[in-house]
C-alpha atoms as a PDB file:
ATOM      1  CA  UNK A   1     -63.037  36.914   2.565  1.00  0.00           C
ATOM      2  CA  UNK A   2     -61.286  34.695   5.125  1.00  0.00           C
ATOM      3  CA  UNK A   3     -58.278  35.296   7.423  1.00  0.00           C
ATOM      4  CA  UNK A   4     -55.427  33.699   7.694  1.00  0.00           C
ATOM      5  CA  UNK A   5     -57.363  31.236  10.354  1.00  0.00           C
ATOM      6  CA  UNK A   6     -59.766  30.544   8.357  1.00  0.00           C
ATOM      7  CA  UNK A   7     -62.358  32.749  10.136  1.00  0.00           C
ATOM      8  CA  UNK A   8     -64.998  34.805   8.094  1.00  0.00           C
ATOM      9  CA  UNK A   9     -63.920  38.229   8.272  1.00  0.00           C
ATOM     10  CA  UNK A  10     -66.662  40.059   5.700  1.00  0.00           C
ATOM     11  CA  UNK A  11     -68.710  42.691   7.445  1.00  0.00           C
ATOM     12  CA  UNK A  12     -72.082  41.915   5.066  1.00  0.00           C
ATOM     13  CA  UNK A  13     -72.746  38.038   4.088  1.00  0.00           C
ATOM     14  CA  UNK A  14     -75.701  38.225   2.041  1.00  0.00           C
ATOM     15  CA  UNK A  15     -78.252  35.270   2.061  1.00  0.00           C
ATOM     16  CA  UNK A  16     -79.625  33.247  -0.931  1.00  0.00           C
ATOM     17  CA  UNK A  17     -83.041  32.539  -1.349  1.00  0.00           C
ATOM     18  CA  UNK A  18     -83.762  28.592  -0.561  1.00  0.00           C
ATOM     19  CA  UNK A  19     -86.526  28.576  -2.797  1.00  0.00           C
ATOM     20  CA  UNK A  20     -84.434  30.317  -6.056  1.00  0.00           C
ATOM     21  CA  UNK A  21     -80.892  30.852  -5.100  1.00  0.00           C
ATOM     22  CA  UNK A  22     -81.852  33.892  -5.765  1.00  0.00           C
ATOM     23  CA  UNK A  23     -79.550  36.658  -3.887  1.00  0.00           C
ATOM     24  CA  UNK A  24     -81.418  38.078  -1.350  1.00  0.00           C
ATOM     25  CA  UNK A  25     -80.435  42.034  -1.480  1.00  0.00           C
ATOM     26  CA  UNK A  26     -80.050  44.379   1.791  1.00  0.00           C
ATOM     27  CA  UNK A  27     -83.308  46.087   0.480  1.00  0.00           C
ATOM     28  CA  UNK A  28     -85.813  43.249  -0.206  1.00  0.00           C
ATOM     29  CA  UNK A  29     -87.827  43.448   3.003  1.00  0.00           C
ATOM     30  CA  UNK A  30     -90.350  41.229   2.317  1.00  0.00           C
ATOM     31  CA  UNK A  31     -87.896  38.336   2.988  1.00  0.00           C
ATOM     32  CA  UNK A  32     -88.625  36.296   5.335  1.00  0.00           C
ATOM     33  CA  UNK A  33     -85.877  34.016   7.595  1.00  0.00           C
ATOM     34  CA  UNK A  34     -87.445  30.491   9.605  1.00  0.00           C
ATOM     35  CA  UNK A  35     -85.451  28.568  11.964  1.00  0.00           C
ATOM     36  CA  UNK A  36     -86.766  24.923  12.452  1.00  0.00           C
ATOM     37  CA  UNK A  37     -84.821  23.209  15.475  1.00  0.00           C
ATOM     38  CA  UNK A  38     -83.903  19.282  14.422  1.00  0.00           C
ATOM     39  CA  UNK A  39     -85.962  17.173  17.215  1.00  0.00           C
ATOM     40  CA  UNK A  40     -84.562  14.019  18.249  1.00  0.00           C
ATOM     41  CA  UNK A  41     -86.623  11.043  16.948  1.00  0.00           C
ATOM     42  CA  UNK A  42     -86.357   9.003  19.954  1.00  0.00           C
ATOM     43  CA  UNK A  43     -86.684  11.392  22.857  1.00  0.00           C
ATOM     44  CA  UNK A  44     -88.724  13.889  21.021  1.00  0.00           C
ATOM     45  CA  UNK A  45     -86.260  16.571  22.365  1.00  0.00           C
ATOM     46  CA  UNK A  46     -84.307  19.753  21.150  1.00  0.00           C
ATOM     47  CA  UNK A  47     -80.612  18.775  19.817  1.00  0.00           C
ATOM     48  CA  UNK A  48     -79.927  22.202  19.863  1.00  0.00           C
ATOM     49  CA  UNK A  49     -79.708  22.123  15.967  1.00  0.00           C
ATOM     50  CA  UNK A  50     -81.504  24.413  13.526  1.00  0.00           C
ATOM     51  CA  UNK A  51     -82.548  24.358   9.751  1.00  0.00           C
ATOM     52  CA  UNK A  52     -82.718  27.683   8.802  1.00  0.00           C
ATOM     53  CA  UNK A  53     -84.801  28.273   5.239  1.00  0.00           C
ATOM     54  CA  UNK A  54     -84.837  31.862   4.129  1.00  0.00           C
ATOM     55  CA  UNK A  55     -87.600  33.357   1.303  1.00  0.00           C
ATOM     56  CA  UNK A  56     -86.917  35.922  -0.973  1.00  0.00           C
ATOM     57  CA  UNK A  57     -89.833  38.601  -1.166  1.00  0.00           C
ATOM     58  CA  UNK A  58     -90.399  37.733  -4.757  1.00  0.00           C
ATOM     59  CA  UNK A  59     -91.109  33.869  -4.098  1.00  0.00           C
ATOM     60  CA  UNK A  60     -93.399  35.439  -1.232  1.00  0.00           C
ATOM     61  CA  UNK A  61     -95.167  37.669  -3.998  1.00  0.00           C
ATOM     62  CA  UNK A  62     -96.325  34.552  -5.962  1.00  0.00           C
ATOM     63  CA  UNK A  63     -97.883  33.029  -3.326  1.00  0.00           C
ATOM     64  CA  UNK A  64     -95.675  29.842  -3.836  1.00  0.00           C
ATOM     65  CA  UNK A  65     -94.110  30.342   0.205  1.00  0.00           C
ATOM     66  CA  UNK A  66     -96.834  28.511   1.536  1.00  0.00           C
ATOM     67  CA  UNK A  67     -96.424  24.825  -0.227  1.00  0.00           C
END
């Protein structure tokens, strides 16, 4: 839900799964959440940018996290 703003008001914003789209519920705590900063290709520095990729516990289950 968003305000009047245009601000995110929900209390709870579940994540999807990169991997499946896959809903990733309050309970599935073999998810796993990586942050990969953005690196500038020039400098070699921090832009202060992240990717974040999150895994659902059943993609971890399968083995298939690790390609």
């Amino acid at each position: 839900m968003q305000s009047s703003t245009g601000e995110k008001v929900d209390l709870y914003l579940p994540r999807k799964c990169s991997w499946t789209n896959r809903l990733i519920g309050a309970k599935d705590h073999a998810s796993v959440q990586i942050n990969v900063a953005n690196i500038d290709a020039s400098t070699g520095k921090f832009e202060g940018d992240i990717q974040t990729y999150a895994l659902c516990g059943f993609i971890r289950g399968k083995g298939e996290a690790d390609l």
